[in-house]
Structures are given as structure tokens and as C-alpha cells.
PDB file of N, CA and C in Angstrom:
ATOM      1  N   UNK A   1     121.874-120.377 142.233  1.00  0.00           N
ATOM      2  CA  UNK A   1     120.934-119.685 141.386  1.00  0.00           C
ATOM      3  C   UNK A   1     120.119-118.651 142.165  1.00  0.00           C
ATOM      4  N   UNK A   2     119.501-119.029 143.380  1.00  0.00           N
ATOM      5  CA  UNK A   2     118.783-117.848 143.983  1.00  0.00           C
ATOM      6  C   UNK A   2     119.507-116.664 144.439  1.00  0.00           C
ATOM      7  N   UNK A   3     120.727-116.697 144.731  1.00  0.00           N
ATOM      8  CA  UNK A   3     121.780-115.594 145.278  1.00  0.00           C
ATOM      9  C   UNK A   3     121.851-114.832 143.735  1.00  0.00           C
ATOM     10  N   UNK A   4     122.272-115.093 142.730  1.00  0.00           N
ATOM     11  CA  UNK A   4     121.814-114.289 141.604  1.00  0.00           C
ATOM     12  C   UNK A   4     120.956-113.718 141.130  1.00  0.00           C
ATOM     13  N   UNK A   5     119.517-114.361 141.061  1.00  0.00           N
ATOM     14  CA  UNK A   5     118.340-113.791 141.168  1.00  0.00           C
ATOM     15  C   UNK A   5     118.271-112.433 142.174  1.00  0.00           C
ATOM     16  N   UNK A   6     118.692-112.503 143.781  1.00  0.00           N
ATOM     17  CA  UNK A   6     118.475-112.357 144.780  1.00  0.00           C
ATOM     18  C   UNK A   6     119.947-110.772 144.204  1.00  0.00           C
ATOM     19  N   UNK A   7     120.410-110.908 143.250  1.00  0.00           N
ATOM     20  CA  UNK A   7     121.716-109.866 143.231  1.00  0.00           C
ATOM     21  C   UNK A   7     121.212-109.491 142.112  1.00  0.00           C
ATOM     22  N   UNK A   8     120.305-109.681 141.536  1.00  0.00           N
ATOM     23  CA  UNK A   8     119.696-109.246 139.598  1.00  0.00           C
ATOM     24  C   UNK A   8     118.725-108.536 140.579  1.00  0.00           C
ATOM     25  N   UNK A   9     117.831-108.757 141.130  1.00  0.00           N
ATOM     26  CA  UNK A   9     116.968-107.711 142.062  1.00  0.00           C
ATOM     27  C   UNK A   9     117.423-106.793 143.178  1.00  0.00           C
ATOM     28  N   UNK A  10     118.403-107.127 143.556  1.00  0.00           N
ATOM     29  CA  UNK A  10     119.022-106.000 144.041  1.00  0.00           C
ATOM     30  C   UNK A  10     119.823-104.930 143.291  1.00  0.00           C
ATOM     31  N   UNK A  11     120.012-105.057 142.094  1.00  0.00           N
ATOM     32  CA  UNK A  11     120.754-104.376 141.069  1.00  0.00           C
ATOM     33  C   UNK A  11     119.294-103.909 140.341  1.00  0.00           C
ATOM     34  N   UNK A  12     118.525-104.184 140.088  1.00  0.00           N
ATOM     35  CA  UNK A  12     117.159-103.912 139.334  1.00  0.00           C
ATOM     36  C   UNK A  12     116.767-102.689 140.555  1.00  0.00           C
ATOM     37  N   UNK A  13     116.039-102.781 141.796  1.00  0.00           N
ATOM     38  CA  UNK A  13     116.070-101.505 142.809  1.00  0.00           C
ATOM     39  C   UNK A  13     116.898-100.781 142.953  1.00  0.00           C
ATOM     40  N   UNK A  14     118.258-100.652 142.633  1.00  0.00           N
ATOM     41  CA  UNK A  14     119.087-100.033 142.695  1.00  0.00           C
ATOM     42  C   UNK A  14     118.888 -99.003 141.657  1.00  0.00           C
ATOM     43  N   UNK A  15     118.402 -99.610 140.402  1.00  0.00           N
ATOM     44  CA  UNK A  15     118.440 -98.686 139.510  1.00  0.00           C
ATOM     45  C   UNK A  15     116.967 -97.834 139.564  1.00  0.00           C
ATOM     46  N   UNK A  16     115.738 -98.552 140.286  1.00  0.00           N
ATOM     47  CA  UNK A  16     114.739 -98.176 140.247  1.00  0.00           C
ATOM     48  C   UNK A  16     114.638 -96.952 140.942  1.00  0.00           C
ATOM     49  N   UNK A  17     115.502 -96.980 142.523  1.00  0.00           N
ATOM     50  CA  UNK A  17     116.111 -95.992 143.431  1.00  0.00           C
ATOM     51  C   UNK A  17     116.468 -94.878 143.140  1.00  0.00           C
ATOM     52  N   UNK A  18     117.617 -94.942 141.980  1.00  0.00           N
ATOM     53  CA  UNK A  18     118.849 -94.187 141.407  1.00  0.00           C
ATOM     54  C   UNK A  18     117.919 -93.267 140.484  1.00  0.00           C
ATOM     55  N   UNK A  19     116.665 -94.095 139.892  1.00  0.00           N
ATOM     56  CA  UNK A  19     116.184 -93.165 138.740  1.00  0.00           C
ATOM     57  C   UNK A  19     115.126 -92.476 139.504  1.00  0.00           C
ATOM     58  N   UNK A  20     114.581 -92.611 140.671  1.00  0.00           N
ATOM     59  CA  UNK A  20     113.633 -92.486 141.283  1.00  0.00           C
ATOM     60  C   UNK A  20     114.220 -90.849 142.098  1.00  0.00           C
ATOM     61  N   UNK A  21     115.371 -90.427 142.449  1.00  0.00           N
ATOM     62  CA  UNK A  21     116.341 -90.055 143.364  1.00  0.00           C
ATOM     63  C   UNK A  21     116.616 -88.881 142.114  1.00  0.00           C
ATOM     64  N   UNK A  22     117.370 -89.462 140.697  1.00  0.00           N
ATOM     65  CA  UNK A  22     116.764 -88.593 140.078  1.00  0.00           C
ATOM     66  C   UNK A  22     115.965 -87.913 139.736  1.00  0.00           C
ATOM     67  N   UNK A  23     114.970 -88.350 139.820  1.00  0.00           N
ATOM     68  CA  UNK A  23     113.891 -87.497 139.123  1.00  0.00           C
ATOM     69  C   UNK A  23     112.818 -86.755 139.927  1.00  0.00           C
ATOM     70  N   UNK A  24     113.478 -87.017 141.643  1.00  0.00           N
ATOM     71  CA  UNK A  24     112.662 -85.928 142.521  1.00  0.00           C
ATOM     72  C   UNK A  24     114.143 -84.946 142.419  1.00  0.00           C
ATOM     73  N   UNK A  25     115.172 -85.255 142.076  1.00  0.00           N
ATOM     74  CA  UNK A  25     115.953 -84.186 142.360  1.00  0.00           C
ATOM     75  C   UNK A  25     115.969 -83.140 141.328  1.00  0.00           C
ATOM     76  N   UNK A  26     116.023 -83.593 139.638  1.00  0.00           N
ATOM     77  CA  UNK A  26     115.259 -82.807 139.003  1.00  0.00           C
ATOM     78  C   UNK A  26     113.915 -81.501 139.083  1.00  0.00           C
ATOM     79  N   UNK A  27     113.101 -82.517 139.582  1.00  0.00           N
ATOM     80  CA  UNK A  27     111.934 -82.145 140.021  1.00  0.00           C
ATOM     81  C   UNK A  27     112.284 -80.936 140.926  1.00  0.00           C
ATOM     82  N   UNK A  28     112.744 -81.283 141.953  1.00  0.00           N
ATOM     83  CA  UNK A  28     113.236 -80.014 143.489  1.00  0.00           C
ATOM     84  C   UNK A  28     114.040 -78.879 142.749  1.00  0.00           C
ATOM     85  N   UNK A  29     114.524 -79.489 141.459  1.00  0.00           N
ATOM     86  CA  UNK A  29     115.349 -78.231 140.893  1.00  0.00           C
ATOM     87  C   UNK A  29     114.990 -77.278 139.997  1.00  0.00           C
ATOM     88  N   UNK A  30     113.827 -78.196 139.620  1.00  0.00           N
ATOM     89  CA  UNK A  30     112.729 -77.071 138.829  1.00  0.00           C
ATOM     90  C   UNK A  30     111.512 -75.988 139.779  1.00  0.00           C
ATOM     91  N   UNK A  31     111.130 -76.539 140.449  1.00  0.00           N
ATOM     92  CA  UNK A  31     110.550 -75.830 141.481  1.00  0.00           C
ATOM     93  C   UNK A  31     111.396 -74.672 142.293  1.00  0.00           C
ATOM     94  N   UNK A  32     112.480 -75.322 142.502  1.00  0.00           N
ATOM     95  CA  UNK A  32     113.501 -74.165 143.320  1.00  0.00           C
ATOM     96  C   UNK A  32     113.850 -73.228 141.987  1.00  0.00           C
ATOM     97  N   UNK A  33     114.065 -73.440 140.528  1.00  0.00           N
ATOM     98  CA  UNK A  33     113.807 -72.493 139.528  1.00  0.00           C
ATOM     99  C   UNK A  33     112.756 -71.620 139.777  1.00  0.00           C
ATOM    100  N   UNK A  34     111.930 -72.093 139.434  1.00  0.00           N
ATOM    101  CA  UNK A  34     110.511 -71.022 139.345  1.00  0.00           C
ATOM    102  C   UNK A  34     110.049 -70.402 140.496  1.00  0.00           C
ATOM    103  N   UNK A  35     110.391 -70.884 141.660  1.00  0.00           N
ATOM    104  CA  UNK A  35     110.484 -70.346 143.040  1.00  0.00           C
ATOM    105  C   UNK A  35     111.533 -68.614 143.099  1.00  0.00           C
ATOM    106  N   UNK A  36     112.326 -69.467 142.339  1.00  0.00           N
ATOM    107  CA  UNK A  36     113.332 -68.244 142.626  1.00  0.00           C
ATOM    108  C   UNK A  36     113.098 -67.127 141.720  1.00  0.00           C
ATOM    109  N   UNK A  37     112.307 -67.579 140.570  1.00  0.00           N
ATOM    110  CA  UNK A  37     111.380 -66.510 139.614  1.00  0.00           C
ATOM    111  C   UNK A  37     110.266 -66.104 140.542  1.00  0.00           C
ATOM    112  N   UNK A  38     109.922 -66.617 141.195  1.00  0.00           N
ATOM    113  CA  UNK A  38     108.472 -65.889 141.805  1.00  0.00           C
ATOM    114  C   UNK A  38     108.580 -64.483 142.618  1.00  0.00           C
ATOM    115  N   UNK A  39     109.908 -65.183 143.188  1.00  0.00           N
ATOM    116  CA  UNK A  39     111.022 -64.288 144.293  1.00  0.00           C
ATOM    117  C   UNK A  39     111.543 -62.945 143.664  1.00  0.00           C
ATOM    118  N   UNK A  40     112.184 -62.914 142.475  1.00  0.00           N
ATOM    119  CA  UNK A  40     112.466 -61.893 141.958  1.00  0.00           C
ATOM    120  C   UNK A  40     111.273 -60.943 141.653  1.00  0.00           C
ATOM    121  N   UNK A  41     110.386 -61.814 140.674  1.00  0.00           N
ATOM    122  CA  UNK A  41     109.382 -60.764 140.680  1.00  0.00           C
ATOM    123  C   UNK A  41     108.598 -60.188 141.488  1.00  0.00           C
ATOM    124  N   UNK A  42     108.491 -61.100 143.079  1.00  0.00           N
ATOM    125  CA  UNK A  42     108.104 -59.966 143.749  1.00  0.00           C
ATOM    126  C   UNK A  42     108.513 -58.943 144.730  1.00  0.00           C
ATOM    127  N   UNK A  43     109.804 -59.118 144.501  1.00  0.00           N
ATOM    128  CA  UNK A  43     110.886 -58.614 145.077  1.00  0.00           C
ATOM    129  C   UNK A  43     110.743 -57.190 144.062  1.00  0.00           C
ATOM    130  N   UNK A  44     111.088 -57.276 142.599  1.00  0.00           N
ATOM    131  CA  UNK A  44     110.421 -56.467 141.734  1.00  0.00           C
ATOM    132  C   UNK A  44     109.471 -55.625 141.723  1.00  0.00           C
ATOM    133  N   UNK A  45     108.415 -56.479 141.882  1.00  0.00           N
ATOM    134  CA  UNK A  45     106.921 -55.795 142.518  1.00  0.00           C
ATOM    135  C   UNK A  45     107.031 -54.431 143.624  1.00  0.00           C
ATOM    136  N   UNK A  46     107.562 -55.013 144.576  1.00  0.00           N
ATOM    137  CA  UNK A  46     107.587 -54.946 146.357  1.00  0.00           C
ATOM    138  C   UNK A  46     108.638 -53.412 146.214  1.00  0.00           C
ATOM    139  N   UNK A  47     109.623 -52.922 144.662  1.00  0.00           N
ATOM    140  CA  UNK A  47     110.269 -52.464 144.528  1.00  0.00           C
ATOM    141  C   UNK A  47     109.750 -51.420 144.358  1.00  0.00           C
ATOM    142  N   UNK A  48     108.878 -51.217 142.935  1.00  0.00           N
ATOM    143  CA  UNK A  48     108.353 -50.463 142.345  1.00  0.00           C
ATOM    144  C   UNK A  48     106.994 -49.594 143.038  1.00  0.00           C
ATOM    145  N   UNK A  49     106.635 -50.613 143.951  1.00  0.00           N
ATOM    146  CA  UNK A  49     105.636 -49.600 144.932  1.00  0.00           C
ATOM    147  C   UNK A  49     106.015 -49.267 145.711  1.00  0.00           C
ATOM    148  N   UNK A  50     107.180 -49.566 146.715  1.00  0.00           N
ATOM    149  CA  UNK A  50     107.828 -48.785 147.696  1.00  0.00           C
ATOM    150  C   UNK A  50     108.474 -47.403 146.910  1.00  0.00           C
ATOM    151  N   UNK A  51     108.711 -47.526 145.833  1.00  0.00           N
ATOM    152  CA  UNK A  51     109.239 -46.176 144.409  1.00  0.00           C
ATOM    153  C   UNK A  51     107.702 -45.034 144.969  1.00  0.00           C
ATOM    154  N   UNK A  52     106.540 -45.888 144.146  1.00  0.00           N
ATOM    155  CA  UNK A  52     105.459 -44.825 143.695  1.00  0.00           C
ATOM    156  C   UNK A  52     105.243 -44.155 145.438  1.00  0.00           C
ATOM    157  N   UNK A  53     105.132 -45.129 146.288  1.00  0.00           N
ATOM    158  CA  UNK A  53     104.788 -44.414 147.860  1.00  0.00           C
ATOM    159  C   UNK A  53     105.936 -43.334 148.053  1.00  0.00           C
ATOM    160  N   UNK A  54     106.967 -43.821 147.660  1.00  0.00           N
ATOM    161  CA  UNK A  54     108.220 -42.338 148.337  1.00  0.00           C
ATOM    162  C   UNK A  54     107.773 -41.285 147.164  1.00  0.00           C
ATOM    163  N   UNK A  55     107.536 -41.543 145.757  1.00  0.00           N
ATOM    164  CA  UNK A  55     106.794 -40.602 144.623  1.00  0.00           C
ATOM    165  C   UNK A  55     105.538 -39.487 145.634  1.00  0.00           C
ATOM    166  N   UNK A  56     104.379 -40.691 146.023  1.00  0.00           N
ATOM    167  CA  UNK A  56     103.191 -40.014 146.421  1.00  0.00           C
ATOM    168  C   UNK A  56     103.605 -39.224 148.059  1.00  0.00           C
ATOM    169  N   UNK A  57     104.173 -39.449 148.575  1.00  0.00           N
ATOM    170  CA  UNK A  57     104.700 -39.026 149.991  1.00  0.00           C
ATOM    171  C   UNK A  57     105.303 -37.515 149.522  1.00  0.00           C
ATOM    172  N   UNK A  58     106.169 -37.921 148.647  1.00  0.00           N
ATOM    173  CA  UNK A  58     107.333 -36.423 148.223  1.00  0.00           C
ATOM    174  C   UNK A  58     106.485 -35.447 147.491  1.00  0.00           C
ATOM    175  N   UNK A  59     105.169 -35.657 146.715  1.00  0.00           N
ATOM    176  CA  UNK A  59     104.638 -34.954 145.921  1.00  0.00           C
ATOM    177  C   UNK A  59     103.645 -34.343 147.526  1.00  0.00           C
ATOM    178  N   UNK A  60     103.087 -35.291 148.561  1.00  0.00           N
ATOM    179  CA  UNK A  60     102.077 -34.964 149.357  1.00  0.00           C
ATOM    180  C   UNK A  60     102.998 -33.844 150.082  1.00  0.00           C
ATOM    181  N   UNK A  61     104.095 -34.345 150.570  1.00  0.00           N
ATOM    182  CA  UNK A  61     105.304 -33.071 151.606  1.00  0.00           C
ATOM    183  C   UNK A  61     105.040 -31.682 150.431  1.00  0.00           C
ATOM    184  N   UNK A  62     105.284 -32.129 149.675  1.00  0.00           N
ATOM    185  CA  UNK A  62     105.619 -30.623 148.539  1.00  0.00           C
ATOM    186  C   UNK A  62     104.530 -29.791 148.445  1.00  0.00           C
ATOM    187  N   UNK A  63     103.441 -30.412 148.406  1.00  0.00           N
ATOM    188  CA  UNK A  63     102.267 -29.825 148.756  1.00  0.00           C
ATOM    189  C   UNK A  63     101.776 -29.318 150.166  1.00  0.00           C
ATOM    190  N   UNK A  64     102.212 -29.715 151.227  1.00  0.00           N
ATOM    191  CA  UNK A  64     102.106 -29.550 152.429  1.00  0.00           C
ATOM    192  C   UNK A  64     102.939 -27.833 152.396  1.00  0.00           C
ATOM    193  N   UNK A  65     103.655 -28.193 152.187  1.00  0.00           N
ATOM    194  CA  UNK A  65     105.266 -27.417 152.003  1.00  0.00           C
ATOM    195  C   UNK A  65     104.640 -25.887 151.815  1.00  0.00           C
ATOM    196  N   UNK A  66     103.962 -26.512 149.832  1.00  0.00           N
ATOM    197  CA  UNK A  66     103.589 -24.984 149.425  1.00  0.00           C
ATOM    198  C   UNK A  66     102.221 -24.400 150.072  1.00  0.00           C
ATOM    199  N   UNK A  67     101.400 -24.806 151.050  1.00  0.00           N
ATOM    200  CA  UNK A  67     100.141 -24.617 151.522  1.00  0.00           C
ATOM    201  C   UNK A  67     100.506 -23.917 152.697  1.00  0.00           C
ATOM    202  N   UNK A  68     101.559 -24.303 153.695  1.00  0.00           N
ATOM    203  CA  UNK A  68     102.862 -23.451 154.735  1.00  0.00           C
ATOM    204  C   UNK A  68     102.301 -22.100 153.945  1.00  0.00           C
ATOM    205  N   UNK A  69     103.870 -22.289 152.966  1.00  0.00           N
ATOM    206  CA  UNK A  69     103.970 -21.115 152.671  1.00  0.00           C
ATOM    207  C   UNK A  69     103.139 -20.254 152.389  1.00  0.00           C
ATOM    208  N   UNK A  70     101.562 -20.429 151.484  1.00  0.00           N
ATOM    209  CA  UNK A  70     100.629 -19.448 150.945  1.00  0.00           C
ATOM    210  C   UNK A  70     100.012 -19.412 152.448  1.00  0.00           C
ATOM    211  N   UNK A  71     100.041 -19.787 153.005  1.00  0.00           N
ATOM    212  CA  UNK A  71      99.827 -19.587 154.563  1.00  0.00           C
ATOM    213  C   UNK A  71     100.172 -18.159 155.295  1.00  0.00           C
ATOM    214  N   UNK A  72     101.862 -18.381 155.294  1.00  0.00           N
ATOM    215  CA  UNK A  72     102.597 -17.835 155.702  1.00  0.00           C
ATOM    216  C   UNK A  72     102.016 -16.364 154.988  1.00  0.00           C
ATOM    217  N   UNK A  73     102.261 -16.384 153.311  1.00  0.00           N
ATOM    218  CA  UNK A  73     101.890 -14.919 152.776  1.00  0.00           C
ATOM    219  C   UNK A  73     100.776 -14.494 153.324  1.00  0.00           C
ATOM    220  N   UNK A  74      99.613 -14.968 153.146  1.00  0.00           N
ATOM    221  CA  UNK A  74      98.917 -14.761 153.123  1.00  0.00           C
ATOM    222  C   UNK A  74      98.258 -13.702 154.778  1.00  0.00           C
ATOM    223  N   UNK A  75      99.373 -14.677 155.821  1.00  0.00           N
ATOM    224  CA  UNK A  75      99.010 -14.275 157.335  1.00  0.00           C
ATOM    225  C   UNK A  75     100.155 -12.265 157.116  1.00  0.00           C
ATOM    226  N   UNK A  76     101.171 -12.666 156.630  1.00  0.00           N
ATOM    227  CA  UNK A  76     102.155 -11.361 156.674  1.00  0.00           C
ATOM    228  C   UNK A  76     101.209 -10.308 155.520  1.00  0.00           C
ATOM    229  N   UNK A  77     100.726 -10.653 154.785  1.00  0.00           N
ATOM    230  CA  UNK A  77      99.665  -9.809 154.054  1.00  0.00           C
ATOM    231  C   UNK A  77      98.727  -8.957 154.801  1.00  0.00           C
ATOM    232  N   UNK A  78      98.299  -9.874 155.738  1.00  0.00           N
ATOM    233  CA  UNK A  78      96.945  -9.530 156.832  1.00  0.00           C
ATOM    234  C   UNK A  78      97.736  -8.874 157.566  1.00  0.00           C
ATOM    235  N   UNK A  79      98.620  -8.936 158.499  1.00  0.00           N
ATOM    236  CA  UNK A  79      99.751  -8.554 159.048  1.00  0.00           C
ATOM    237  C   UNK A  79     100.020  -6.845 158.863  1.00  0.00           C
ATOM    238  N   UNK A  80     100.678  -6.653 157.245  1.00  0.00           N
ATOM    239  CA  UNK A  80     101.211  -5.482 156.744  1.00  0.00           C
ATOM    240  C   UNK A  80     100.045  -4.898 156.847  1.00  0.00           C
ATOM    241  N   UNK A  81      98.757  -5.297 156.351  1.00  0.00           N
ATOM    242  CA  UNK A  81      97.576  -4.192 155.844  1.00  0.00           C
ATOM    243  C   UNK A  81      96.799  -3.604 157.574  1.00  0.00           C
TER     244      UNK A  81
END
């Protein structure tokens, strides 16, 4: 009788284990979900402002660019006269 008992409780932890094993693995798989959402979006994020900086950089050169040039006229103006 006690070796049964002693095999009904070892079959009882087994299952306590098994459901226990589940349900952090669940768990790890929902977190590694929303993890991997966090990831995209700031990967997303991290996207769209490296965009607006090459935007604000290319608009700042272009401006650099045309300030040269009214430069430039402006010195060959002085220049001719």
C-alpha cells in the first residue's frame, strides 16, 4: 500500500511539474511576443528619425549650397563693377 501511495504522489508532482513547465513556457512565449513588438516598433521609431535627420541634413547642405553660390555672385558682381 505505501509504494502506491508513494507512486499516486509521484504521478500527482509529475503533473504538478508538467503544468507548472507549462505555464512558464507559455508565459516566456508571451513576453518573447510582445518583446518582439517592442523591437519592431522601435526599430520603426529608430527608422523614421534617422529618415527626418538625412531630410534636415539634405535641406541644411542645400541651403549651405545656395548661400556658396549667392556668395559666389555676389563676390563676381563686386569683381565686374
Amino acid at each position: 500500500m505505501e509504494s502506491q501511495f508513494s507512486e499516486a504522489r509521484v504521478d500527482e508532482l509529475r503533473r504538478e511539474l508538467g503544468d507548472s513547465v507549462t505555464g512558464t513556457q507559455n508565459r516566456l512565449q508571451q513576453q518573447h511576443v510582445e518583446l518582439m513588438h517592442r523591437t519592431d516598433d522601435s526599430s520603426s521609431q529608430l527608422d523614421q528619425a534617422n529618415m527626418a535627420k538625412a531630410m534636415l541634413l539634405t535641406r541644411q547642405l542645400e541651403e549651405a549650397k545656395q548661400a556658396v553660390d549667392d556668395n559666389i555672385s555676389v563676390r563676381n558682381k563686386v569683381i565686374i563693377t
